[in-house]
C-alpha atoms as a PDB file:
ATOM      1  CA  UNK A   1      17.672 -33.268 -13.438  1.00  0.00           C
ATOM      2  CA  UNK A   2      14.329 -34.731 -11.721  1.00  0.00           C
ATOM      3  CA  UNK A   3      11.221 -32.552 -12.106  1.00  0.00           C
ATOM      4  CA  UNK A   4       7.783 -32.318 -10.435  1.00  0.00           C
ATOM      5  CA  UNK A   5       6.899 -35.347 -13.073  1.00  0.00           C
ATOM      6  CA  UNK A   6       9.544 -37.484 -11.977  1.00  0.00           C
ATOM      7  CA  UNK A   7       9.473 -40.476 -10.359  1.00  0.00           C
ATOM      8  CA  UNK A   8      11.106 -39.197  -7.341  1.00  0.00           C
ATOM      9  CA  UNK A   9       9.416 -36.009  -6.513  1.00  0.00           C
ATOM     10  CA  UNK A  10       6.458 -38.524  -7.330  1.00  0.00           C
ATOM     11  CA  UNK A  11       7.743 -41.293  -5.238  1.00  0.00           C
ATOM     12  CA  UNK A  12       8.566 -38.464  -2.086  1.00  0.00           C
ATOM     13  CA  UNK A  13       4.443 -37.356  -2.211  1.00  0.00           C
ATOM     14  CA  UNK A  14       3.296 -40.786  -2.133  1.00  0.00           C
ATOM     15  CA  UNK A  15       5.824 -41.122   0.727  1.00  0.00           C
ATOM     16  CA  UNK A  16       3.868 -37.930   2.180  1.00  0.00           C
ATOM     17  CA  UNK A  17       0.681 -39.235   1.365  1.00  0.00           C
ATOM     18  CA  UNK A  18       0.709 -42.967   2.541  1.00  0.00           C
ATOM     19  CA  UNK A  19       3.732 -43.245   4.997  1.00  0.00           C
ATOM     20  CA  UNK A  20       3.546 -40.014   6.890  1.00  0.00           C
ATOM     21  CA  UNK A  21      -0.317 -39.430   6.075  1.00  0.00           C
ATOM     22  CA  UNK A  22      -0.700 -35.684   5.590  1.00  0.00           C
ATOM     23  CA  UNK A  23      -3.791 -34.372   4.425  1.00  0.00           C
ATOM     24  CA  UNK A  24      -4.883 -33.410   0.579  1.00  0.00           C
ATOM     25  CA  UNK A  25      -4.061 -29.774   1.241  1.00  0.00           C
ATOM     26  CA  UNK A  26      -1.123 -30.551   2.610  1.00  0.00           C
ATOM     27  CA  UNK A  27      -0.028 -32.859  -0.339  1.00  0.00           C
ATOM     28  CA  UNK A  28      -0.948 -30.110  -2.180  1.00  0.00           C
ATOM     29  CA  UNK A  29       1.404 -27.575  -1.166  1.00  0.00           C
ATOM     30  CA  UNK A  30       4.228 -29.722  -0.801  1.00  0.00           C
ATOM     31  CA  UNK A  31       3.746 -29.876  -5.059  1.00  0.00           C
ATOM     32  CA  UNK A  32       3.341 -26.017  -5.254  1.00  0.00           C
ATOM     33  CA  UNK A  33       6.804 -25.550  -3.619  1.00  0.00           C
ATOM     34  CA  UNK A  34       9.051 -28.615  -4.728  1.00  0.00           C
ATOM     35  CA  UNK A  35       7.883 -27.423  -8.648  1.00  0.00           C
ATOM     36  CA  UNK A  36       9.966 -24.386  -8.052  1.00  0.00           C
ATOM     37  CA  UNK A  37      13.132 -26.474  -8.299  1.00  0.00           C
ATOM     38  CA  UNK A  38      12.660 -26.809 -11.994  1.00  0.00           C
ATOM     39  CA  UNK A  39      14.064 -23.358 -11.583  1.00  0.00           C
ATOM     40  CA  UNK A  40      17.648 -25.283 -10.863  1.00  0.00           C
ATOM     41  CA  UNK A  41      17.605 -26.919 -13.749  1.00  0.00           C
ATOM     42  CA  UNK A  42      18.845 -24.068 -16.101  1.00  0.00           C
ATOM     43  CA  UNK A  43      21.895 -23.796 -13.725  1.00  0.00           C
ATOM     44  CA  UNK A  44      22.034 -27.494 -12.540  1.00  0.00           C
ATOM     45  CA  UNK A  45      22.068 -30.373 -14.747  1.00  0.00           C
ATOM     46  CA  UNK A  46      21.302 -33.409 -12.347  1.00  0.00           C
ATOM     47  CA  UNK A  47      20.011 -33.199  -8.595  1.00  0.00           C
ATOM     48  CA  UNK A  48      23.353 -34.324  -7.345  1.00  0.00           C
ATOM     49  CA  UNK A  49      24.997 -31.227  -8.625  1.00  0.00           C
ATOM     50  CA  UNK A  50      22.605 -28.578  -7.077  1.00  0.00           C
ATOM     51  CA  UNK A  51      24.696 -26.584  -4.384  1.00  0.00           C
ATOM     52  CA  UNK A  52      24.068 -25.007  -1.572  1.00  0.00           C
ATOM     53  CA  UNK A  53      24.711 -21.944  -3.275  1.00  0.00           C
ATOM     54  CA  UNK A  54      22.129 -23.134  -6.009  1.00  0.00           C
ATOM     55  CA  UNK A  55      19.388 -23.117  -3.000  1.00  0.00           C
ATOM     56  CA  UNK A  56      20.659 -19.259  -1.172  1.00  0.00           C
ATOM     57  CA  UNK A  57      20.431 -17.885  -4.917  1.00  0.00           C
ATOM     58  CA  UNK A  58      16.706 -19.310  -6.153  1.00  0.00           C
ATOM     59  CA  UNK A  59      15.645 -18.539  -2.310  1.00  0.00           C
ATOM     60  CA  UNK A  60      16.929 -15.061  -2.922  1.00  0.00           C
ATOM     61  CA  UNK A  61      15.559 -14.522  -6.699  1.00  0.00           C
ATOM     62  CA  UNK A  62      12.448 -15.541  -4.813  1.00  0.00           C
ATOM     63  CA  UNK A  63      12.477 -13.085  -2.546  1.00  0.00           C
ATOM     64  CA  UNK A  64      13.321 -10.320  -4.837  1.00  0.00           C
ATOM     65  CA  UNK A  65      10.135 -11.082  -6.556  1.00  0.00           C
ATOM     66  CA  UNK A  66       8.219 -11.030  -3.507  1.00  0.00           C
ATOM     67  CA  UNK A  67       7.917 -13.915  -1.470  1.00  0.00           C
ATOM     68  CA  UNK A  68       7.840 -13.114   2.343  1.00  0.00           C
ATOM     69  CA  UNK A  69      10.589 -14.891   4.311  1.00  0.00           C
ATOM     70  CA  UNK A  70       7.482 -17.117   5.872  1.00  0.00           C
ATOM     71  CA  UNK A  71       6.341 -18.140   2.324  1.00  0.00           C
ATOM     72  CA  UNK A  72      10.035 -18.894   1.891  1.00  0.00           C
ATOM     73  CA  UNK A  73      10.641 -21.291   5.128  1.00  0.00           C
ATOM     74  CA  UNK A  74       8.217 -23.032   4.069  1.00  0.00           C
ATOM     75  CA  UNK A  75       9.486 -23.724   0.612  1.00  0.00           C
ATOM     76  CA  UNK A  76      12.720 -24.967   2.184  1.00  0.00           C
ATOM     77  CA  UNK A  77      11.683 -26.692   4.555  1.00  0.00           C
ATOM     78  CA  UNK A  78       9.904 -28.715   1.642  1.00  0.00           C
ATOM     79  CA  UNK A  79      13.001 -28.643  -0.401  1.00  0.00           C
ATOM     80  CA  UNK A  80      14.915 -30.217   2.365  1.00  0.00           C
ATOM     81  CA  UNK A  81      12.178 -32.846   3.424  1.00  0.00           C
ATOM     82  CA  UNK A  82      12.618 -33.963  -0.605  1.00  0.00           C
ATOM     83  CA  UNK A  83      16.366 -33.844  -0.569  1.00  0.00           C
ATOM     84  CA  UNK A  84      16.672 -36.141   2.425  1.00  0.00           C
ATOM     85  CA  UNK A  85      14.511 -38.494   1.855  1.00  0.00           C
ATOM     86  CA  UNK A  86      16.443 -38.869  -1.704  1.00  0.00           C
ATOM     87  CA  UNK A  87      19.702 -38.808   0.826  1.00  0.00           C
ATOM     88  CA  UNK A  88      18.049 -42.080   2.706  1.00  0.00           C
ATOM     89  CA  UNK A  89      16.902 -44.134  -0.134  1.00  0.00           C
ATOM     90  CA  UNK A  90      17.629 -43.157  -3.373  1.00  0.00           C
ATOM     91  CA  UNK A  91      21.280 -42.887  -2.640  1.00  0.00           C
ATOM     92  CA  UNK A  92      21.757 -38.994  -2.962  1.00  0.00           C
ATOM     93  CA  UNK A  93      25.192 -38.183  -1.183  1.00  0.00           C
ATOM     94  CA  UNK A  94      24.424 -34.737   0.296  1.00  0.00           C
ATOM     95  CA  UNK A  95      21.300 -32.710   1.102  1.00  0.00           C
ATOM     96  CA  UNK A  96      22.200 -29.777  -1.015  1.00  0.00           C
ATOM     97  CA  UNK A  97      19.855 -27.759   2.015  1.00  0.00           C
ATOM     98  CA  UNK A  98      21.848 -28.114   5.345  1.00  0.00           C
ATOM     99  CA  UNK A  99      22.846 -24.999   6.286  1.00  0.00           C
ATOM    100  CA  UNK A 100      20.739 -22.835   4.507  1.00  0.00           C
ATOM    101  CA  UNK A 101      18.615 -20.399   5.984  1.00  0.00           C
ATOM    102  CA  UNK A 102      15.823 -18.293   4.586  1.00  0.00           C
ATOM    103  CA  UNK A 103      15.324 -14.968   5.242  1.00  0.00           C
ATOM    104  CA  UNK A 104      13.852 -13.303   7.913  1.00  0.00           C
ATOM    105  CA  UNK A 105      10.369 -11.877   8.542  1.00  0.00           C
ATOM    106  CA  UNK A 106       8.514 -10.800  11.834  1.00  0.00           C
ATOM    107  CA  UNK A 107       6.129 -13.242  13.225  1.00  0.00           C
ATOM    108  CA  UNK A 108       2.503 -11.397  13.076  1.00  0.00           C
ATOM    109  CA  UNK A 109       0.732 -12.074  16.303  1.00  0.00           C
ATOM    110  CA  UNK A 110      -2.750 -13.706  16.054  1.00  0.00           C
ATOM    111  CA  UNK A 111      -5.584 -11.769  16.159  1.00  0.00           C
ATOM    112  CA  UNK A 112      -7.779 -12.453  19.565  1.00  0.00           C
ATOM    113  CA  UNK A 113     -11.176 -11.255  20.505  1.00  0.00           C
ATOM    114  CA  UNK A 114     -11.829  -9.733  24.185  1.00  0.00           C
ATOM    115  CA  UNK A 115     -13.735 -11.733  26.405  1.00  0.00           C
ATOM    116  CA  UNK A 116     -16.462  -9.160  26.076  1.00  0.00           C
ATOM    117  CA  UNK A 117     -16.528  -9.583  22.192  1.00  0.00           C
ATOM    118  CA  UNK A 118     -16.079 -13.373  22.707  1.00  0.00           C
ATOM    119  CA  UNK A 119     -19.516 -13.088  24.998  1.00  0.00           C
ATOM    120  CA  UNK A 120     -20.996 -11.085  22.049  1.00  0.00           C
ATOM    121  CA  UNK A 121     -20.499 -13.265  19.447  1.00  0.00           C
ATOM    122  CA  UNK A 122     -22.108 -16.373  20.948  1.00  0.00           C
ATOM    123  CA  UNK A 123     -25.122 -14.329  21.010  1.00  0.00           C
ATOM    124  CA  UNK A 124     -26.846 -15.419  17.934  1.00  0.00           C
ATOM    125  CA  UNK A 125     -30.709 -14.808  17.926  1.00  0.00           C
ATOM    126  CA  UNK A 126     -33.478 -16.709  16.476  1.00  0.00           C
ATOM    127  CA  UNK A 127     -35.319 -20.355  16.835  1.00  0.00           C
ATOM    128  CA  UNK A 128     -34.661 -21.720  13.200  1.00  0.00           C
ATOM    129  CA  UNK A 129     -32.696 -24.925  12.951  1.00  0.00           C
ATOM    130  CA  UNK A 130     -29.252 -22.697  11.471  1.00  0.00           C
ATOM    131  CA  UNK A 131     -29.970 -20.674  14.512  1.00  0.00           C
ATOM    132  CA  UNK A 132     -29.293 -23.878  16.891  1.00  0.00           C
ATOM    133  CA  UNK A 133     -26.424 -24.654  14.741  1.00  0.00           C
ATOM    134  CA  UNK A 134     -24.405 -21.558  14.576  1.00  0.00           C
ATOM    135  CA  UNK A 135     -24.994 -21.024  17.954  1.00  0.00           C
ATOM    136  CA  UNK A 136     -23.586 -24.419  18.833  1.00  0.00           C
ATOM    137  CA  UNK A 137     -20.274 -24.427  16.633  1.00  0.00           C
ATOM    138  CA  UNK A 138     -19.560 -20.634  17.918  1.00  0.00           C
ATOM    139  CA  UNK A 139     -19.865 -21.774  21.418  1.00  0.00           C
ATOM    140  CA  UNK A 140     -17.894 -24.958  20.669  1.00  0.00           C
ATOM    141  CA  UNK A 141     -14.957 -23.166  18.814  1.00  0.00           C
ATOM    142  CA  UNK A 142     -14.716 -20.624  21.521  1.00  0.00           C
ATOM    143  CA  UNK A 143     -14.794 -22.979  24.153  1.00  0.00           C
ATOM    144  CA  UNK A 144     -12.736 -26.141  22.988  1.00  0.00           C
ATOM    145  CA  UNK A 145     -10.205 -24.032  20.553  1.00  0.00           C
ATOM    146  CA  UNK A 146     -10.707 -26.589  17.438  1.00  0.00           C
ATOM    147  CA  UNK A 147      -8.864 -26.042  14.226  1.00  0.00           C
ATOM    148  CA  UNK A 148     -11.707 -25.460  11.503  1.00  0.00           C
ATOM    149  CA  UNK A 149     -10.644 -29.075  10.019  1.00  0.00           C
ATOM    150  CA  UNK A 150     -11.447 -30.527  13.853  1.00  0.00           C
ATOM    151  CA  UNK A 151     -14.543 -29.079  14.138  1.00  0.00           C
ATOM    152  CA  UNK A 152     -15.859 -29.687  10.706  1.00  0.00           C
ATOM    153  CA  UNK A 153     -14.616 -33.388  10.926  1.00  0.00           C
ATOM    154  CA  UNK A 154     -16.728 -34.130  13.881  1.00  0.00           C
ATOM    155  CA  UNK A 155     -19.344 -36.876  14.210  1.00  0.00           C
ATOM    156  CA  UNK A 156     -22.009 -37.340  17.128  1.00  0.00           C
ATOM    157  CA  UNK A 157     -19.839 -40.085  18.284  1.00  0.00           C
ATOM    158  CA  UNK A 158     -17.254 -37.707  18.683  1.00  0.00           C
ATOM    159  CA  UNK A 159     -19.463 -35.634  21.675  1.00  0.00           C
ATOM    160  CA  UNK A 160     -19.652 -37.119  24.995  1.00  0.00           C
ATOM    161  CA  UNK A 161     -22.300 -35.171  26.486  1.00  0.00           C
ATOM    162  CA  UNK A 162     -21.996 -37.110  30.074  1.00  0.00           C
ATOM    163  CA  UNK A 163     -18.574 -36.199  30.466  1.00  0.00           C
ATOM    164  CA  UNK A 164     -18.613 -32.757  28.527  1.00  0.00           C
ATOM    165  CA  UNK A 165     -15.746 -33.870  25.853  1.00  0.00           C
ATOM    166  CA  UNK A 166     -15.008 -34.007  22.090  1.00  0.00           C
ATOM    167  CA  UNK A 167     -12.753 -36.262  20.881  1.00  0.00           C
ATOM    168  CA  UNK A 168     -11.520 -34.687  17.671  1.00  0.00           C
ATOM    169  CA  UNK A 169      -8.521 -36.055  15.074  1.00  0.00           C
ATOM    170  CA  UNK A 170      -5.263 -33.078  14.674  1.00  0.00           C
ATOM    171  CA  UNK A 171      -3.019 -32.923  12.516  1.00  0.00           C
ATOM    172  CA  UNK A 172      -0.862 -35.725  11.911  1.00  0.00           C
ATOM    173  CA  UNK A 173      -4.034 -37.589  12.747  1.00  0.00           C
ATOM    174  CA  UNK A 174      -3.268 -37.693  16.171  1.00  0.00           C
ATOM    175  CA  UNK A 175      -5.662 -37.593  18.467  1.00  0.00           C
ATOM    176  CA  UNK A 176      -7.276 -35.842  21.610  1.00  0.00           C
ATOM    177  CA  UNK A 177      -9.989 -35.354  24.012  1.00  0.00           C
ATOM    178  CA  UNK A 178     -11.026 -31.539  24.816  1.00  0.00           C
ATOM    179  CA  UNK A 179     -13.401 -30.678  27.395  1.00  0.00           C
ATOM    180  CA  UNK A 180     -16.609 -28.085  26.430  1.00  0.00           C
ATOM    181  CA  UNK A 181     -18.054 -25.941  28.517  1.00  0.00           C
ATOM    182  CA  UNK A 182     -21.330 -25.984  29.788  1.00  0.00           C
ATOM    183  CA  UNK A 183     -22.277 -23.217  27.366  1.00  0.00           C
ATOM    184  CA  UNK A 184     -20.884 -25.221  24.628  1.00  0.00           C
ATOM    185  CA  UNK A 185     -22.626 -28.188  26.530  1.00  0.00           C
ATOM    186  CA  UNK A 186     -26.180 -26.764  26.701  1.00  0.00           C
ATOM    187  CA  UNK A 187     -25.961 -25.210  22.967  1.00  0.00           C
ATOM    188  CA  UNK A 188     -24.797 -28.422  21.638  1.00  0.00           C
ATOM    189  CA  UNK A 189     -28.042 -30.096  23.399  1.00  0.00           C
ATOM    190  CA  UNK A 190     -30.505 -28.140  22.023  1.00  0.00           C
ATOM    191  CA  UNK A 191     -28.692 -28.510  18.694  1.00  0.00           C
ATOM    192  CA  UNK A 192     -29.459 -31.422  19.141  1.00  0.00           C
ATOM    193  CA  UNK A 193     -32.833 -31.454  19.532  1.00  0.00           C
ATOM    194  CA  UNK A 194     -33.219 -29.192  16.227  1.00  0.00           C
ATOM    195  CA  UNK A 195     -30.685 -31.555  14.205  1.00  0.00           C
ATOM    196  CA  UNK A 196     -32.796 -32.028  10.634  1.00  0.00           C
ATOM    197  CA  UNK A 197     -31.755 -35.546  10.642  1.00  0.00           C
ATOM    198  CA  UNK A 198     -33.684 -37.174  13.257  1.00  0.00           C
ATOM    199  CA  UNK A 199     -31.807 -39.707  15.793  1.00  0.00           C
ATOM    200  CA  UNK A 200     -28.772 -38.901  14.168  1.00  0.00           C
ATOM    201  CA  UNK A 201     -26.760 -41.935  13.666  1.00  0.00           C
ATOM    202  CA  UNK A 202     -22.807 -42.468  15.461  1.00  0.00           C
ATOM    203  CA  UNK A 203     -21.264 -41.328  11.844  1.00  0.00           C
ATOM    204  CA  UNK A 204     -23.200 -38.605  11.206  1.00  0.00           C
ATOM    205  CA  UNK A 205     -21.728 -35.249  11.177  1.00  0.00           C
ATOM    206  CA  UNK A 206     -22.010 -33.090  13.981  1.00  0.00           C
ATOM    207  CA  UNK A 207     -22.524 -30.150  11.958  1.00  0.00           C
ATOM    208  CA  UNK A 208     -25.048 -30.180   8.856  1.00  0.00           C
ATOM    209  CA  UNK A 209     -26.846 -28.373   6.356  1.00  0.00           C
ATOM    210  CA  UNK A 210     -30.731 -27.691   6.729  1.00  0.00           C
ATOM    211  CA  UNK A 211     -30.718 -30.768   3.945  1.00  0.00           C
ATOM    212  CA  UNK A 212     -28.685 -33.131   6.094  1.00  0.00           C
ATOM    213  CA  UNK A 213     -25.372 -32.745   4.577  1.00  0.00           C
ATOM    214  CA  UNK A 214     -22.079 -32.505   6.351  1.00  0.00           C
ATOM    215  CA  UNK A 215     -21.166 -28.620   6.272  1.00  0.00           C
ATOM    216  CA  UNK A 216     -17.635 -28.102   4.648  1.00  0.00           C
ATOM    217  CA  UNK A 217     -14.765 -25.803   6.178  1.00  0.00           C
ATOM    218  CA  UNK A 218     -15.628 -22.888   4.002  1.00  0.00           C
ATOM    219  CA  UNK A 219     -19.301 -22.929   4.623  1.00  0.00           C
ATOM    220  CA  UNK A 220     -18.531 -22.895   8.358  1.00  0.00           C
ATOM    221  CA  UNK A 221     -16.490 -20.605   7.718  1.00  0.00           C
ATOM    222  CA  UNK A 222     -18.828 -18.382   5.880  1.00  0.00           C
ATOM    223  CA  UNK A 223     -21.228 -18.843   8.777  1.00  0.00           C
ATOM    224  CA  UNK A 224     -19.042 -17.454  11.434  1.00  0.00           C
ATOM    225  CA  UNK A 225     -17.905 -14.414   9.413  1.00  0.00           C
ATOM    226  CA  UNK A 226     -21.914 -13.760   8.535  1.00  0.00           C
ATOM    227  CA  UNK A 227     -22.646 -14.302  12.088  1.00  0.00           C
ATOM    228  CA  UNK A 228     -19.790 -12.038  13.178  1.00  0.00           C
ATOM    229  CA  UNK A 229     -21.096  -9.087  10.788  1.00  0.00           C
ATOM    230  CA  UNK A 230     -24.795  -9.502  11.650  1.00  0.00           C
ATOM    231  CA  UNK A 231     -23.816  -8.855  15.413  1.00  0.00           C
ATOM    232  CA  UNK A 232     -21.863  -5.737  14.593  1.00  0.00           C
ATOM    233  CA  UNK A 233     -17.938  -6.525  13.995  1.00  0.00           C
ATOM    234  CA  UNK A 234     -16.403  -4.436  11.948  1.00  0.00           C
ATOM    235  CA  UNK A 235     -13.417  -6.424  11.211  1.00  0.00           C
ATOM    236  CA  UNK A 236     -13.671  -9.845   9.590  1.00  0.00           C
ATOM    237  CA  UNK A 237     -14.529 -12.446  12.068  1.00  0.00           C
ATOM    238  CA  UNK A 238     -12.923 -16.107  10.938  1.00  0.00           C
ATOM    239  CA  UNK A 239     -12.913 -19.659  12.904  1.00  0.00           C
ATOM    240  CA  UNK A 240      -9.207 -19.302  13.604  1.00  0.00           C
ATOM    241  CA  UNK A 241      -9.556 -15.948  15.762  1.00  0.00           C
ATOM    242  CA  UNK A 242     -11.821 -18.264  18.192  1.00  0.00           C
ATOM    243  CA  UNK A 243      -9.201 -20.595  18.587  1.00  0.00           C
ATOM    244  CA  UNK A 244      -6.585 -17.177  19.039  1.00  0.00           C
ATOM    245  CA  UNK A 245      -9.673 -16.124  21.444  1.00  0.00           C
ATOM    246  CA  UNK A 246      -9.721 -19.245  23.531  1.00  0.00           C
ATOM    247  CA  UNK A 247      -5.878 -20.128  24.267  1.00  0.00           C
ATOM    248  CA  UNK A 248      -5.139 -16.042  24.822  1.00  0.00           C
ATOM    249  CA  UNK A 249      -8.551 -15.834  27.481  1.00  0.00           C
ATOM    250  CA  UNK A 250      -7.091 -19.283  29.048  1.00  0.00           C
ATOM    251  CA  UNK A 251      -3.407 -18.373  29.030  1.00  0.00           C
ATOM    252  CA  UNK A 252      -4.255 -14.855  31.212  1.00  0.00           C
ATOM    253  CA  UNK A 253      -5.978 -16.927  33.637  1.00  0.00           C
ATOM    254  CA  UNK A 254      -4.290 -19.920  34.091  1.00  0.00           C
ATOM    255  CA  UNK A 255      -0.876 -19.131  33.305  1.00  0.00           C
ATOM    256  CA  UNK A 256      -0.407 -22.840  32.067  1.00  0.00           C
ATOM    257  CA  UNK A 257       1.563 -22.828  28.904  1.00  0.00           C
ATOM    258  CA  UNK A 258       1.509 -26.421  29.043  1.00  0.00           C
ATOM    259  CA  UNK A 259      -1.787 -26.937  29.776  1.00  0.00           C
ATOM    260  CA  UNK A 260      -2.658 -24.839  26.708  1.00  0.00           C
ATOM    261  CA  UNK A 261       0.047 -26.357  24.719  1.00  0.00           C
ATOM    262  CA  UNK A 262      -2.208 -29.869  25.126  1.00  0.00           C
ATOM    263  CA  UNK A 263      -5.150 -28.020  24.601  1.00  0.00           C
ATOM    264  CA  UNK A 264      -4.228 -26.840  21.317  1.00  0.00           C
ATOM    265  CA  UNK A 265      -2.918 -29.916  19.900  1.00  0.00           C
ATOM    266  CA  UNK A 266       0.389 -28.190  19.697  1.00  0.00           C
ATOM    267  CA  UNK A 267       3.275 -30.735  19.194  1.00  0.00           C
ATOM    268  CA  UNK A 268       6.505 -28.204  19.776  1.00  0.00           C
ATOM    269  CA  UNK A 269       5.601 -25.638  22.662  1.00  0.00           C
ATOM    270  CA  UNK A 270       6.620 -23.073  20.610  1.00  0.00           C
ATOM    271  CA  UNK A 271       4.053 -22.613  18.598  1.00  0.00           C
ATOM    272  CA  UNK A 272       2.303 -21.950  21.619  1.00  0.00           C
ATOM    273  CA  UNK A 273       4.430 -19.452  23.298  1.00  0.00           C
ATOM    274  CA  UNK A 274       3.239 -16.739  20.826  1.00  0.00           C
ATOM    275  CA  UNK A 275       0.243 -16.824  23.325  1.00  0.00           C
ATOM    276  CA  UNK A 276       2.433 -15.133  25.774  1.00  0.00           C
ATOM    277  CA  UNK A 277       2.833 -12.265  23.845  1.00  0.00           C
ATOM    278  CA  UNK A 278      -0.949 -11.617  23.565  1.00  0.00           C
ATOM    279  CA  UNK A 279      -0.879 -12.219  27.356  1.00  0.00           C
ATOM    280  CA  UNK A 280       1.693  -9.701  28.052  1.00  0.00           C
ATOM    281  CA  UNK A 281       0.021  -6.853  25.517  1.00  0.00           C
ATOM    282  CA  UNK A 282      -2.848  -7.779  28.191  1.00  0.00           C
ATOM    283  CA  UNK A 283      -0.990  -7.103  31.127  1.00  0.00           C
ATOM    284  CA  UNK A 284       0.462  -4.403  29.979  1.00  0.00           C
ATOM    285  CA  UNK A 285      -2.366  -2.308  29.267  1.00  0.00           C
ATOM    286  CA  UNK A 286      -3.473  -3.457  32.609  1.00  0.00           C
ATOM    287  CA  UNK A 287      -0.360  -2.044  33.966  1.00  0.00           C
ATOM    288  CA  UNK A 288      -0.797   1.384  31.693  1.00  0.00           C
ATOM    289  CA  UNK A 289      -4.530   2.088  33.094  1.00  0.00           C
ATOM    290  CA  UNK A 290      -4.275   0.998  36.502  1.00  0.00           C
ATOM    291  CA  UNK A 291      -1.058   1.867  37.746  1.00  0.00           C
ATOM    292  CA  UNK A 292      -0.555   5.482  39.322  1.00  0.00           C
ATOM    293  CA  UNK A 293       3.125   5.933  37.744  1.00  0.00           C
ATOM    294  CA  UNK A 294       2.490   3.983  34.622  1.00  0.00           C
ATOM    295  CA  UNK A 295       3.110   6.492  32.034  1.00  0.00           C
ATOM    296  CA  UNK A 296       6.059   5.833  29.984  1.00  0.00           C
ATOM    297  CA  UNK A 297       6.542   9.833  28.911  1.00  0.00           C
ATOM    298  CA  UNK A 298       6.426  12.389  31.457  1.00  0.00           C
ATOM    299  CA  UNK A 299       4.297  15.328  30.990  1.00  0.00           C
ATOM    300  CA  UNK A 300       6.456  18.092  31.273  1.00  0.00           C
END
């Protein structure tokens, strides 16, 4: 029975790692969740005896010990990536996963911001060089919708000012071109023009520390929840709820699913279409307020 040390679940991350190119993290988590078949091995002695029963049974021990049915798609969906790419070239006759399905959980919506809290949280105060910073990458988040890792990857060469566009790397490495908005344009200039490393070279970071260095995802990260709680918020402010902010406020006025598919970097459109659920809590509160026979219960 192979185990997280053996030379296939070895050869399968360097597959990962060098032939599809996923990211560290990634990497990462595709170990977490492909050690838990060392479970099997107590009830399977080699890989090609592992069932599809094997799989229902460890998914549901799994879930009896509390793993949500999210945490547990995604462990399949590792164990099945493994299990075929044994099927292709390591001569593995069946993919012990096909036809398994994990169980069930609701879909939590992302959080969004209104546009008037959106408006308020660009408003960072002050003159200091963090000041210029924080006040660029809120506006820039908000306006472009970057993943953390997009924004926190980007250079100066990455920021054409003339045409009002980042050009950031997504994941899977691909890439695309966003447009910013003139707020995002003008706070981005005068960024700029604070930036503690003078003339700032093509490959220097976009976003840096008062000593010059490139600011990580979790110090960005840090900043917009600190920023978020000087201003007032109650509830915890984090990059991602910017990017929930600027594809729900698009979505209700464009009505382009596509368009905000592309925006996104989304490659299937459903992971946009959540969006449309935001957009119809929106409308229907509209609806609730504003029309004369809107409410649902009659008084009686």
């Amino acid at each position: 029975m192979n185990t997280i040390d053996s030379p296939g679940i070895r050869t399968y991350l360097d597959h990962l790692r060098f032939e599809r190119r996923l990211s560290p993290r990634t990497i990462l988590s595709y170990r977490r969740d492909l050690s838990q078949l060392r479970a099997l091995e107590t009830t399977a002695e080699t890989l090609s005896s592992i069932t599809p029963q094997h799989i229902r049974r460890h998914l549901g021990a799994l879930h009896g010990h509390g793993l949500s049915g999210r945490s547990l798609a995604r462990m399949l969906s590792a164990w099945r990536g493994y299990f075929e790419f044994l099927t292709k070239f390591h001569g593995l006759s069946v993919n012990p996963c096909h036809g398994v399905r994990p169980p069930k959980s609701p879909r939590p919506l992302p959080h969004a911001l209104s546009p008037e809290q959106s408006g308020r949280l660009m408003g960072v105060a002050g003159d200091r060089s963090l000041d210029y910073r924080d006040r660029a990458l809120l506006e820039l988040f908000y306006s472009s919708g970057l993943r953390l890792a997009e924004l926190a990857g980007l250079q100066w060469q990455h920021w054409n000012q003339a045409e009002c566009l980042v050009r950031v790397q997504g994941k899977g490495q691909k890439i695309r071109e966003v447009p910013v908005g003139s707020h995002a344009t003008q706070a981005l200039a005068a960024w700029m023009n604070h930036h503690p490393v003078k003339s700032p070279a093509k490959e220097t970071p976009l976003f840096v520390s008062t000593r010059g260095t490139a600011l990580s995802p979790r110090a960005i990260e840090s900043r917009v929840t600190l920023r978020a709680r000087q201003l007032g918020f109650e509830d915890r402010v984090h990059p991602h709820v910017l990017r929930h902010s600027f594809a729900s406020h698009l979505l209700q006025s464009s009505g382009d699913l596509r368009a905000v598919q592309e925006l996104l970097g989304h490659t299937h459109i459903t992971s946009t279409q959540v969006y449309t659920h935001l957009d119809f809590q929106h409308l229907a509160k509209v609806y609730d307020q504003a029309h004369p026979r809107a409410r649902r219960t009659p008084k009686v």
